[in-house]
C-alpha atoms as a PDB file:
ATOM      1  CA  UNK A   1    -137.242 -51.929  38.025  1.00  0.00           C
ATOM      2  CA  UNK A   2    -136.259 -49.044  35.656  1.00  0.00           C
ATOM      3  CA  UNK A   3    -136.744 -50.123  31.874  1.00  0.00           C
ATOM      4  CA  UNK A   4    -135.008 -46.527  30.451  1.00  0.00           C
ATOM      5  CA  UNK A   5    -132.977 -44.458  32.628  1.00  0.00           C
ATOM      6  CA  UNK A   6    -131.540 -41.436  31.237  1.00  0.00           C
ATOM      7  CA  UNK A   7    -128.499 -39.829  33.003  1.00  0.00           C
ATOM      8  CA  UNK A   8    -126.794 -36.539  32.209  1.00  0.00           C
ATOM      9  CA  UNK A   9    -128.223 -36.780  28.735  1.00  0.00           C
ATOM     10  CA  UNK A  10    -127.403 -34.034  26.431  1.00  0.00           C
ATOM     11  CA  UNK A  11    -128.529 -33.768  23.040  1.00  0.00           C
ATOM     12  CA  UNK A  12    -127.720 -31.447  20.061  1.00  0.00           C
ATOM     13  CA  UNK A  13    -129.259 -31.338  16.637  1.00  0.00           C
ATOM     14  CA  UNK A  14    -127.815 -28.777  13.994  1.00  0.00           C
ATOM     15  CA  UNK A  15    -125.497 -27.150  17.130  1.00  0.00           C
ATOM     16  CA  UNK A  16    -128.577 -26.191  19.039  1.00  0.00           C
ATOM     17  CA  UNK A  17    -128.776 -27.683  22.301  1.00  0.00           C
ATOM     18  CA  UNK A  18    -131.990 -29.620  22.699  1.00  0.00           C
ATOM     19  CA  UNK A  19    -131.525 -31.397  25.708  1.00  0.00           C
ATOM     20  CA  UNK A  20    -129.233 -30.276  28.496  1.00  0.00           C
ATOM     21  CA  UNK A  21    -128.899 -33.023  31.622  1.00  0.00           C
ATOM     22  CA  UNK A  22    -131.908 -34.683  31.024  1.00  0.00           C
ATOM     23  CA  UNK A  23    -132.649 -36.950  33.980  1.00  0.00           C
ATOM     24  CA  UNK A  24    -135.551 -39.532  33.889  1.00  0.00           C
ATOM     25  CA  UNK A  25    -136.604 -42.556  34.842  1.00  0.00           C
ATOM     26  CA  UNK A  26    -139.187 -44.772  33.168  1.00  0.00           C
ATOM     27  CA  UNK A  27    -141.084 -47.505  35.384  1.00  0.00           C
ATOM     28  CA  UNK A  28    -140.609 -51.077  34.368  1.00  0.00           C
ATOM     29  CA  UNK A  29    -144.285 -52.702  33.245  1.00  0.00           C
ATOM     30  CA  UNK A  30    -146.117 -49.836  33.090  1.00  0.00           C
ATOM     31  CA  UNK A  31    -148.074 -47.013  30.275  1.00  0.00           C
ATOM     32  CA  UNK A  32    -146.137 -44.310  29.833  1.00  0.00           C
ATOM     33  CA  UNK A  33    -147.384 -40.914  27.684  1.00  0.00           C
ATOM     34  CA  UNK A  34    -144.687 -38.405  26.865  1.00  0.00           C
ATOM     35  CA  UNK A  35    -146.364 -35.678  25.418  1.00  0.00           C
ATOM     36  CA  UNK A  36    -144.636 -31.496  24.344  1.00  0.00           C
ATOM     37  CA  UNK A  37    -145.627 -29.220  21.460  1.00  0.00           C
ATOM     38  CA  UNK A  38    -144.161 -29.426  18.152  1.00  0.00           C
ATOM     39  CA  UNK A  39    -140.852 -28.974  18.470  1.00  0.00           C
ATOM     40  CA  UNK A  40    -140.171 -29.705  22.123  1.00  0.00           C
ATOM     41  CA  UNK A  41    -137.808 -32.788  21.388  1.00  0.00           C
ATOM     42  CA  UNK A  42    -139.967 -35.580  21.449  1.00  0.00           C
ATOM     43  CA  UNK A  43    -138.761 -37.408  18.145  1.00  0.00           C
ATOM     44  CA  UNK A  44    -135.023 -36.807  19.688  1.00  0.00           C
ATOM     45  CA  UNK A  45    -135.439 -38.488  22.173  1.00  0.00           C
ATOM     46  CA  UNK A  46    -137.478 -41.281  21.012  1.00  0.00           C
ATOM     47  CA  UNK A  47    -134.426 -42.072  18.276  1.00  0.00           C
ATOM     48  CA  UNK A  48    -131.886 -41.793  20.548  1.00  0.00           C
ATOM     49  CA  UNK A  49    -133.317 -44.477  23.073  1.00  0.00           C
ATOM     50  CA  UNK A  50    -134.261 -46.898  20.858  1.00  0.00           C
ATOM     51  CA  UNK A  51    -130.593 -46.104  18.544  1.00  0.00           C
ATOM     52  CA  UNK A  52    -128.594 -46.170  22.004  1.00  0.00           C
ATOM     53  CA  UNK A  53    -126.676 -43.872  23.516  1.00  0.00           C
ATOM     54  CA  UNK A  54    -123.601 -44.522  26.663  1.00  0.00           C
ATOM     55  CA  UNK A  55    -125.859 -41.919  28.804  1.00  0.00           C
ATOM     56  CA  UNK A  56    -129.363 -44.059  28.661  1.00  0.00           C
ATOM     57  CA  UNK A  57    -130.021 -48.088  29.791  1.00  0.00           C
ATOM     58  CA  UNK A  58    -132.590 -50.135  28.397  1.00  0.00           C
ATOM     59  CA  UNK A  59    -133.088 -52.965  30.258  1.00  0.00           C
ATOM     60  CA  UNK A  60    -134.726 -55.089  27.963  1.00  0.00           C
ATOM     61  CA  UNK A  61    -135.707 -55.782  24.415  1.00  0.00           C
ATOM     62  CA  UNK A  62    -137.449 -52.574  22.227  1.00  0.00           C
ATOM     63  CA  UNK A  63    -139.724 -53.145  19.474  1.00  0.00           C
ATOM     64  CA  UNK A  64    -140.937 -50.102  18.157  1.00  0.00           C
ATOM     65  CA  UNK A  65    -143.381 -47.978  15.938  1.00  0.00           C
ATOM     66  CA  UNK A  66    -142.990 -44.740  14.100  1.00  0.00           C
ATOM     67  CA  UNK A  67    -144.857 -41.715  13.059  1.00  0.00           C
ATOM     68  CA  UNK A  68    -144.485 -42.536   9.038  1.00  0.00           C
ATOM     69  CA  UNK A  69    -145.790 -45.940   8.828  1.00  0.00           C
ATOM     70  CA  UNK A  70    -144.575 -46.438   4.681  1.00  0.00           C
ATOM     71  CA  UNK A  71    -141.156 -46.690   6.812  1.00  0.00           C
ATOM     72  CA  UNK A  72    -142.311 -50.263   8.544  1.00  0.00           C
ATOM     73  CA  UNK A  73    -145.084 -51.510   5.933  1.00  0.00           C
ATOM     74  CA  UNK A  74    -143.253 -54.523   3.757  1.00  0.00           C
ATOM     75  CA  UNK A  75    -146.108 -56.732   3.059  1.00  0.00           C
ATOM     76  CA  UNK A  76    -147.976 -56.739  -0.107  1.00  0.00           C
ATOM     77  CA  UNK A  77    -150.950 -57.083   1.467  1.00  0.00           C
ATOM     78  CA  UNK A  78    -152.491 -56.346   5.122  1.00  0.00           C
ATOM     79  CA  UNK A  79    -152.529 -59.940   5.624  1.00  0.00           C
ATOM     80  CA  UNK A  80    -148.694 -60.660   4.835  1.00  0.00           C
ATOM     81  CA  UNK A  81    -147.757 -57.889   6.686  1.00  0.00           C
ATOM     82  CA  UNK A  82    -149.406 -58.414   9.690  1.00  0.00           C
ATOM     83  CA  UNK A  83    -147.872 -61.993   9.641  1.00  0.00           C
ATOM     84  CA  UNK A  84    -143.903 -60.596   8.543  1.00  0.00           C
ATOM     85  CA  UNK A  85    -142.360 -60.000  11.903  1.00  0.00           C
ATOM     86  CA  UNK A  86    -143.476 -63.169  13.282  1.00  0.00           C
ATOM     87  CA  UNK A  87    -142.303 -65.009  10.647  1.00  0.00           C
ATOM     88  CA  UNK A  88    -139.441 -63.486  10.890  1.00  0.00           C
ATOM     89  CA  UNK A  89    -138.845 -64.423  14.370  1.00  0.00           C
ATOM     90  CA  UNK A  90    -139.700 -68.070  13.592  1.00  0.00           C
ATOM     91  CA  UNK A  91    -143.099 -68.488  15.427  1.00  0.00           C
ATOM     92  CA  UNK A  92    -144.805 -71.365  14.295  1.00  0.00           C
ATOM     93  CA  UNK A  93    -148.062 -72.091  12.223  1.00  0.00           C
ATOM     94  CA  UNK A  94    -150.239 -72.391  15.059  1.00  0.00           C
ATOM     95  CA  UNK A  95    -148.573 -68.936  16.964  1.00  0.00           C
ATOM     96  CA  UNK A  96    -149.257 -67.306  14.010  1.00  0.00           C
ATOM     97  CA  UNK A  97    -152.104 -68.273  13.277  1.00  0.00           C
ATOM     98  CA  UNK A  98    -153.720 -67.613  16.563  1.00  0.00           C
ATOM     99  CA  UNK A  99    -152.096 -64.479  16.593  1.00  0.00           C
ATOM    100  CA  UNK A 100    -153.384 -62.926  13.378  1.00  0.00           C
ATOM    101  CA  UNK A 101    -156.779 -63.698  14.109  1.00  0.00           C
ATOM    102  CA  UNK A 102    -156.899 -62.466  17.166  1.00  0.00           C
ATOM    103  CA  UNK A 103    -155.575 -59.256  16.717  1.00  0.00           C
ATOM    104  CA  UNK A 104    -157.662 -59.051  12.940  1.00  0.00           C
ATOM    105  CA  UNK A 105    -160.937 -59.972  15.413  1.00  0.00           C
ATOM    106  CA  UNK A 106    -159.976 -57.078  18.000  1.00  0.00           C
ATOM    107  CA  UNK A 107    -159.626 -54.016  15.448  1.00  0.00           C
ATOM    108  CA  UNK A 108    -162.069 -56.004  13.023  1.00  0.00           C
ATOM    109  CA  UNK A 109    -159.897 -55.280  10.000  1.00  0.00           C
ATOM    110  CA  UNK A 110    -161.172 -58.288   7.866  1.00  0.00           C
ATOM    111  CA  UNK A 111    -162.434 -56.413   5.210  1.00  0.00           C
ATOM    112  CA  UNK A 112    -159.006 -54.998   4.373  1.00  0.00           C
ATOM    113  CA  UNK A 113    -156.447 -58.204   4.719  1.00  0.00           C
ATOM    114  CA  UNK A 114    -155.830 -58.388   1.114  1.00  0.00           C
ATOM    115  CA  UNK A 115    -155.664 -54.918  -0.173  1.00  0.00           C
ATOM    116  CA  UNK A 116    -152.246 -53.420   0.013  1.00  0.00           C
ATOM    117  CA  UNK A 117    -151.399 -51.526   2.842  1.00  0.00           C
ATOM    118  CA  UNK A 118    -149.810 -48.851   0.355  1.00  0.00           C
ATOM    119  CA  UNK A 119    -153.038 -48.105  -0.808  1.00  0.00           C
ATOM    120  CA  UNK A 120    -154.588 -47.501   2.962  1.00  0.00           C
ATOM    121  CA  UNK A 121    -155.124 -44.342   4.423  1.00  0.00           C
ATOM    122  CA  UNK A 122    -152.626 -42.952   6.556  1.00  0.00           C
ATOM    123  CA  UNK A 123    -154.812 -43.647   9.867  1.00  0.00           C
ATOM    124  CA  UNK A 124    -155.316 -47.108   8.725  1.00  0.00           C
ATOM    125  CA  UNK A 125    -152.038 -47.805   7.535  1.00  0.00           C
ATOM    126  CA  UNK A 126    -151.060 -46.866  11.055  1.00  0.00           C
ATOM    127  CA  UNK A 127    -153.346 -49.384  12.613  1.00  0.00           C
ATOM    128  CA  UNK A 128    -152.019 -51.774  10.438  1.00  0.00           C
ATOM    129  CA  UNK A 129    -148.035 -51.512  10.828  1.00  0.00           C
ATOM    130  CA  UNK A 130    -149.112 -51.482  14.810  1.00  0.00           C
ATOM    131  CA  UNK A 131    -150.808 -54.767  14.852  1.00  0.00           C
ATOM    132  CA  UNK A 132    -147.815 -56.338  12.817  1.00  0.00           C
ATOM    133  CA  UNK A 133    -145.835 -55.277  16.672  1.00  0.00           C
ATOM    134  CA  UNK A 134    -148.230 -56.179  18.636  1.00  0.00           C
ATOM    135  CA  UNK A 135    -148.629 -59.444  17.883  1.00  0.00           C
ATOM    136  CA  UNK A 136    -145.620 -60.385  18.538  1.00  0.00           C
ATOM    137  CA  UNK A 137    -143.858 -61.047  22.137  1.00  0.00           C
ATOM    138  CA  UNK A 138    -143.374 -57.465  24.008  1.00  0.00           C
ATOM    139  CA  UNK A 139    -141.160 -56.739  26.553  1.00  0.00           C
ATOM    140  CA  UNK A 140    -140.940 -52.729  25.736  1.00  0.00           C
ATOM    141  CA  UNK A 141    -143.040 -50.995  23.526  1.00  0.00           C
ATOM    142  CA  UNK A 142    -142.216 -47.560  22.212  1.00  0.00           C
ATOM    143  CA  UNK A 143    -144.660 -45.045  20.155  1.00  0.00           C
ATOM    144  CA  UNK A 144    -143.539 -41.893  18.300  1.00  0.00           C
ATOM    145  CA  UNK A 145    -146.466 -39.897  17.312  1.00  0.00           C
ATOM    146  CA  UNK A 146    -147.881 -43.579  15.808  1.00  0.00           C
ATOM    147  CA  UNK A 147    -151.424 -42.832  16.367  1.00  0.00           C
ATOM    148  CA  UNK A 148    -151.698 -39.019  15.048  1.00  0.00           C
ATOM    149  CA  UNK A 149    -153.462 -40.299  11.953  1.00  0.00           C
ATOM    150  CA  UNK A 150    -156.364 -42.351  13.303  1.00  0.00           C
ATOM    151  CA  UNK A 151    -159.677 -41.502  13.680  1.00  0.00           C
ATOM    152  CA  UNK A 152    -161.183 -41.015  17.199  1.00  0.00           C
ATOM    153  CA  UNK A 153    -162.841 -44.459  16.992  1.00  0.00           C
ATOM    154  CA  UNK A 154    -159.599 -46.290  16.101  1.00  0.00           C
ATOM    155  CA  UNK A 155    -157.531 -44.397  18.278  1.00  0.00           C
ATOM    156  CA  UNK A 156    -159.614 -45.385  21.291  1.00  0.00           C
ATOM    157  CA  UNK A 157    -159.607 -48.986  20.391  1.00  0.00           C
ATOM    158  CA  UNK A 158    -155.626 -48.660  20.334  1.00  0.00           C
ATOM    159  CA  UNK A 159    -155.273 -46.933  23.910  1.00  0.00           C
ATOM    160  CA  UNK A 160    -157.918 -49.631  25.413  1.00  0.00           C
ATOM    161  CA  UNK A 161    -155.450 -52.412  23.853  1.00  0.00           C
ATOM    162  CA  UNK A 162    -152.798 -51.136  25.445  1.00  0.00           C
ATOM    163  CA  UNK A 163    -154.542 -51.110  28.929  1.00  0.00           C
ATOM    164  CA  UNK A 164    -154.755 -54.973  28.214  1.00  0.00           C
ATOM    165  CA  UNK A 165    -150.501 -55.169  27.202  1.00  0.00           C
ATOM    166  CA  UNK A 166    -150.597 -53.174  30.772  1.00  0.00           C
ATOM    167  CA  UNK A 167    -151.559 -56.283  32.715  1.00  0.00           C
ATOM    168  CA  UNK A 168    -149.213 -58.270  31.162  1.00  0.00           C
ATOM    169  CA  UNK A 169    -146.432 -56.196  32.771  1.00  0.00           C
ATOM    170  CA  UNK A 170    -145.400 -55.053  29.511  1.00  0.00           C
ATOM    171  CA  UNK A 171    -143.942 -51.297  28.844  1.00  0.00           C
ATOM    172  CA  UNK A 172    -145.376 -49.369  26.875  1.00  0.00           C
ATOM    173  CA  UNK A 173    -143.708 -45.609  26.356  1.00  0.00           C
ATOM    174  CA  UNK A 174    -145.732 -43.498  23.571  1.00  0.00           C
ATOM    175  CA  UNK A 175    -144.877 -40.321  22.498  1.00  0.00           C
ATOM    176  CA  UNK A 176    -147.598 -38.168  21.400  1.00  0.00           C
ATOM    177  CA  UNK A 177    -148.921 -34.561  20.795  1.00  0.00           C
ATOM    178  CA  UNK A 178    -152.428 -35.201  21.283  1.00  0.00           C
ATOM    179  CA  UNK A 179    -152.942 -34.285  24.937  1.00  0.00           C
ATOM    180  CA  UNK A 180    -155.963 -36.960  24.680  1.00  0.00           C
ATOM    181  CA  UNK A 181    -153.664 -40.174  24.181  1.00  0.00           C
ATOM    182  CA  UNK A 182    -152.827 -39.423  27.982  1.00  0.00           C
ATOM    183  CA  UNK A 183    -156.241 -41.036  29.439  1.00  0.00           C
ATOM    184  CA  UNK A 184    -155.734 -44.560  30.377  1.00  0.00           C
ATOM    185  CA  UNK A 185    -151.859 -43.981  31.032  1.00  0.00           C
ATOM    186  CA  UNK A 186    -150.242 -44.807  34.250  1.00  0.00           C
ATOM    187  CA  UNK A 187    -147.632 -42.312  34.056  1.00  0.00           C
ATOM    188  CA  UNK A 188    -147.220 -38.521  32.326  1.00  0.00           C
ATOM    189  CA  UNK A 189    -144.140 -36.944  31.084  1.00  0.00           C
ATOM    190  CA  UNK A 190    -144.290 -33.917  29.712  1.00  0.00           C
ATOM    191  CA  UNK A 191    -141.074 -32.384  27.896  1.00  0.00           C
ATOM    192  CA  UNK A 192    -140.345 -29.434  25.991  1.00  0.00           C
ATOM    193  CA  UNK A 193    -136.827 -29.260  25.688  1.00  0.00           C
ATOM    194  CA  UNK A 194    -136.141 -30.068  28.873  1.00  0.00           C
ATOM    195  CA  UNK A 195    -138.137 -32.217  31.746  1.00  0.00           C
ATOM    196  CA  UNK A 196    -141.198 -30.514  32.627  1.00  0.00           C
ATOM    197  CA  UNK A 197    -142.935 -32.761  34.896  1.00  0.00           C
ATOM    198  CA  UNK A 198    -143.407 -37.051  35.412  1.00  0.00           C
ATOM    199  CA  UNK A 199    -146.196 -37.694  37.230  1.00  0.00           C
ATOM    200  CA  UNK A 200    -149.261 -40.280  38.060  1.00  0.00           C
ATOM    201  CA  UNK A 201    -151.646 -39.494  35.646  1.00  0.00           C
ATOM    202  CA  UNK A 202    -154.198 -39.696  37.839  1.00  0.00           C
ATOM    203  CA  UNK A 203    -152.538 -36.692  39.507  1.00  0.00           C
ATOM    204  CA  UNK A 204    -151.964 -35.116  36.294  1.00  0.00           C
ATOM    205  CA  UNK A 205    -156.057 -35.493  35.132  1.00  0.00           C
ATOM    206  CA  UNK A 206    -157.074 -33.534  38.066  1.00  0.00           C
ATOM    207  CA  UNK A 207    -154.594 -30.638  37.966  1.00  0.00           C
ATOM    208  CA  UNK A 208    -156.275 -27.940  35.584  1.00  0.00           C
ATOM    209  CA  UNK A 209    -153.726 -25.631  36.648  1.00  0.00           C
ATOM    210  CA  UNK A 210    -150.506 -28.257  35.695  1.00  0.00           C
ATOM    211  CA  UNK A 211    -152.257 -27.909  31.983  1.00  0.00           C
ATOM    212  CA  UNK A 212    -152.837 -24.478  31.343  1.00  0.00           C
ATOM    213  CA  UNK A 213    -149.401 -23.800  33.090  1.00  0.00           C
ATOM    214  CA  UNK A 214    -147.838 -25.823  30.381  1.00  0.00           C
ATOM    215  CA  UNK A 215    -149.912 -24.470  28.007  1.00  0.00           C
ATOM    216  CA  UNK A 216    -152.113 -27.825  27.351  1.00  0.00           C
ATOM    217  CA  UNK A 217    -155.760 -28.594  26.933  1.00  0.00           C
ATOM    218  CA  UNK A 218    -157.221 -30.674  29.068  1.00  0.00           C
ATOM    219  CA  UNK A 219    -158.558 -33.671  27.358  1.00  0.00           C
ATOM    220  CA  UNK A 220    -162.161 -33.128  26.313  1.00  0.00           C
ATOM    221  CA  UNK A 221    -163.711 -35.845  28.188  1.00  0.00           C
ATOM    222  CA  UNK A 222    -161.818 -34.947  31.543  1.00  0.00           C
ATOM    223  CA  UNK A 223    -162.495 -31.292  31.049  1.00  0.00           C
ATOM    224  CA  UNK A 224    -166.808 -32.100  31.318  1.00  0.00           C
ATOM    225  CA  UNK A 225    -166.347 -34.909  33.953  1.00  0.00           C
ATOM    226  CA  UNK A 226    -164.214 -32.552  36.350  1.00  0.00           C
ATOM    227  CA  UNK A 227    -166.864 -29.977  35.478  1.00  0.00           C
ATOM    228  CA  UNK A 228    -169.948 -32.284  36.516  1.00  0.00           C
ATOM    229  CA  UNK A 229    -168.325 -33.535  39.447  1.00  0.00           C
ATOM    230  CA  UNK A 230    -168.052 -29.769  41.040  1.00  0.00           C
ATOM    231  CA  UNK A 231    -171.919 -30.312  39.948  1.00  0.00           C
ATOM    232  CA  UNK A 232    -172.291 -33.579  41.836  1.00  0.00           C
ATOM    233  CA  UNK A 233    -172.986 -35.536  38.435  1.00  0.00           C
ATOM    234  CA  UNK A 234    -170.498 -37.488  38.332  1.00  0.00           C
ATOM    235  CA  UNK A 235    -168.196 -38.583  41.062  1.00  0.00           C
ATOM    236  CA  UNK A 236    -165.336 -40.280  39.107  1.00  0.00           C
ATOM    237  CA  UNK A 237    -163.112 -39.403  36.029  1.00  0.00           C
ATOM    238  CA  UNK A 238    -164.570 -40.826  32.658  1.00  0.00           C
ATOM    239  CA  UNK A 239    -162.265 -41.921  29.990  1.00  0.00           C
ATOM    240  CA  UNK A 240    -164.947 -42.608  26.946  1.00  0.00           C
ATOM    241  CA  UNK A 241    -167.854 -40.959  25.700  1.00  0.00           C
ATOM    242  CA  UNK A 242    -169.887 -43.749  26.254  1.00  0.00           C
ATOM    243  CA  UNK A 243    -169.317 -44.684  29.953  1.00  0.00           C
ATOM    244  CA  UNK A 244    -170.468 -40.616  30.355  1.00  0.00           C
ATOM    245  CA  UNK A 245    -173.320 -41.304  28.779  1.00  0.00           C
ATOM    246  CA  UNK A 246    -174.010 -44.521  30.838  1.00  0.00           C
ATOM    247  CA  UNK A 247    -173.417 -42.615  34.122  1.00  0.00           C
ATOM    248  CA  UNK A 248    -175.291 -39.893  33.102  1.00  0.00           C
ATOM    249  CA  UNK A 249    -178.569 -41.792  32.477  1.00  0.00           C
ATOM    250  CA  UNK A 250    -178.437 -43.786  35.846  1.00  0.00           C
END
């Protein structure tokens, strides 16, 4: 099943058309990437689904994360806010509990639970605002430009974590400019303005053309592995640095 479809959707901002038609299904239960350039409508879109509009369904329940995370931090300290939403929601001691230590053991942000998230950089106060969603119970999960501020390290320990919300049949859409948040993604979208292209990212990873067509880089990572497969190096994609390594030294 179909957790966003988008019919006929046209969008304006400041009388310019941004969207004209838009048509596009989004697959129920599984990663979703929707990457463009700056300026390609991204952030349009991402309000109006998650704001509503008559010419897009959701069928389910959206929690969501945005690109400024001061917007979503209102705990005092890491600790509180990590904990907020659920107690919000009335999970019990234990759920919380459980919880907050698991996702604090995961990104192994003890050191930082009682400083104020205020006074966190940007890519950590990111990471933090996330964890305060994820914790709680996902149906859909929507992204706009949340990770732009973390380092590569943290970044990567983000998109693995959402491989593991993936088996739970949870959706996850993420909107993103860095072409590299792609890798681990069952689905691509690419928009700019209008629909470019929605395809298997495995089809997507091994299309150099579809890229520089669009005017994209191929992610680092897939760029060498495709190149030492023509090689006979490798025979498979490789999504981290050190899995290339590993393979490399067999």
């Amino acid at each position: 099943m179909n957790k966003v479809e988008i019919k006929n959707l046209i969008l304006k901002k400041d009388n310019v058309v941004i969207y004209d038609k838009l048509n596009l299904n989004i697959c129920g239960g599984a990663y979703t990437t929707i990457i463009g350039p700056s300026s390609s409508g991204k952030t349009t879109l991402f309000n109006t689904i998650i704001k509503g509009n008559k010419k897009v369904k959701v069928n389910g329940n959206i929690n969501y994360v945005v690109t400024n995370p001061d917007k979503q931090i209102v705990g005092r300290t890491v600790e509180k806010q990590i904990k907020f939403f659920m107690e919000m929601n009335n999970y019990s001691k234990r759920q919380i509990s459980s919880r907050f230590k698991s996702i604090v053991s995961y990104f192994g942000i003890d050191s930082i639970l009682d400083k104020d998230p205020y006074n966190l950089s940007l890519g950590e106060k990111q990471l933090v605002v996330l964890c305060s969603i994820l914790v709680l119970d996902l149906d859909i999960l929507i992204l706009d430009n949340a990770l732009c501020r973390m380092n590569r390290v943290m970044k990567e320990k983000v998109l693995s974590y959402f491989n593991k919300l993936k088996k739970k049949k949870i959706t996850i859409i993420n909107f993103a400019s860095d072409v590299r948040e792609t890798i681990g993604s069952d689905y691509t979208i690419l928009v700019d303005k209008k629909l470019v292209f929605n395809k298997k990212t495995k089809e997507v990873i091994k299309d150099n053309k579809l890229f520089e067509d669009n005017h994209l880089k191929l992610p680092f990572l897939l760029d060498i592995t495709n190149k030492l497969k023509y090689y006979g190096l490798v025979d498979k994609n490789i999504k981290d640095m050190e899995s290339l390594v590993d393979e490399l030294w067999k």
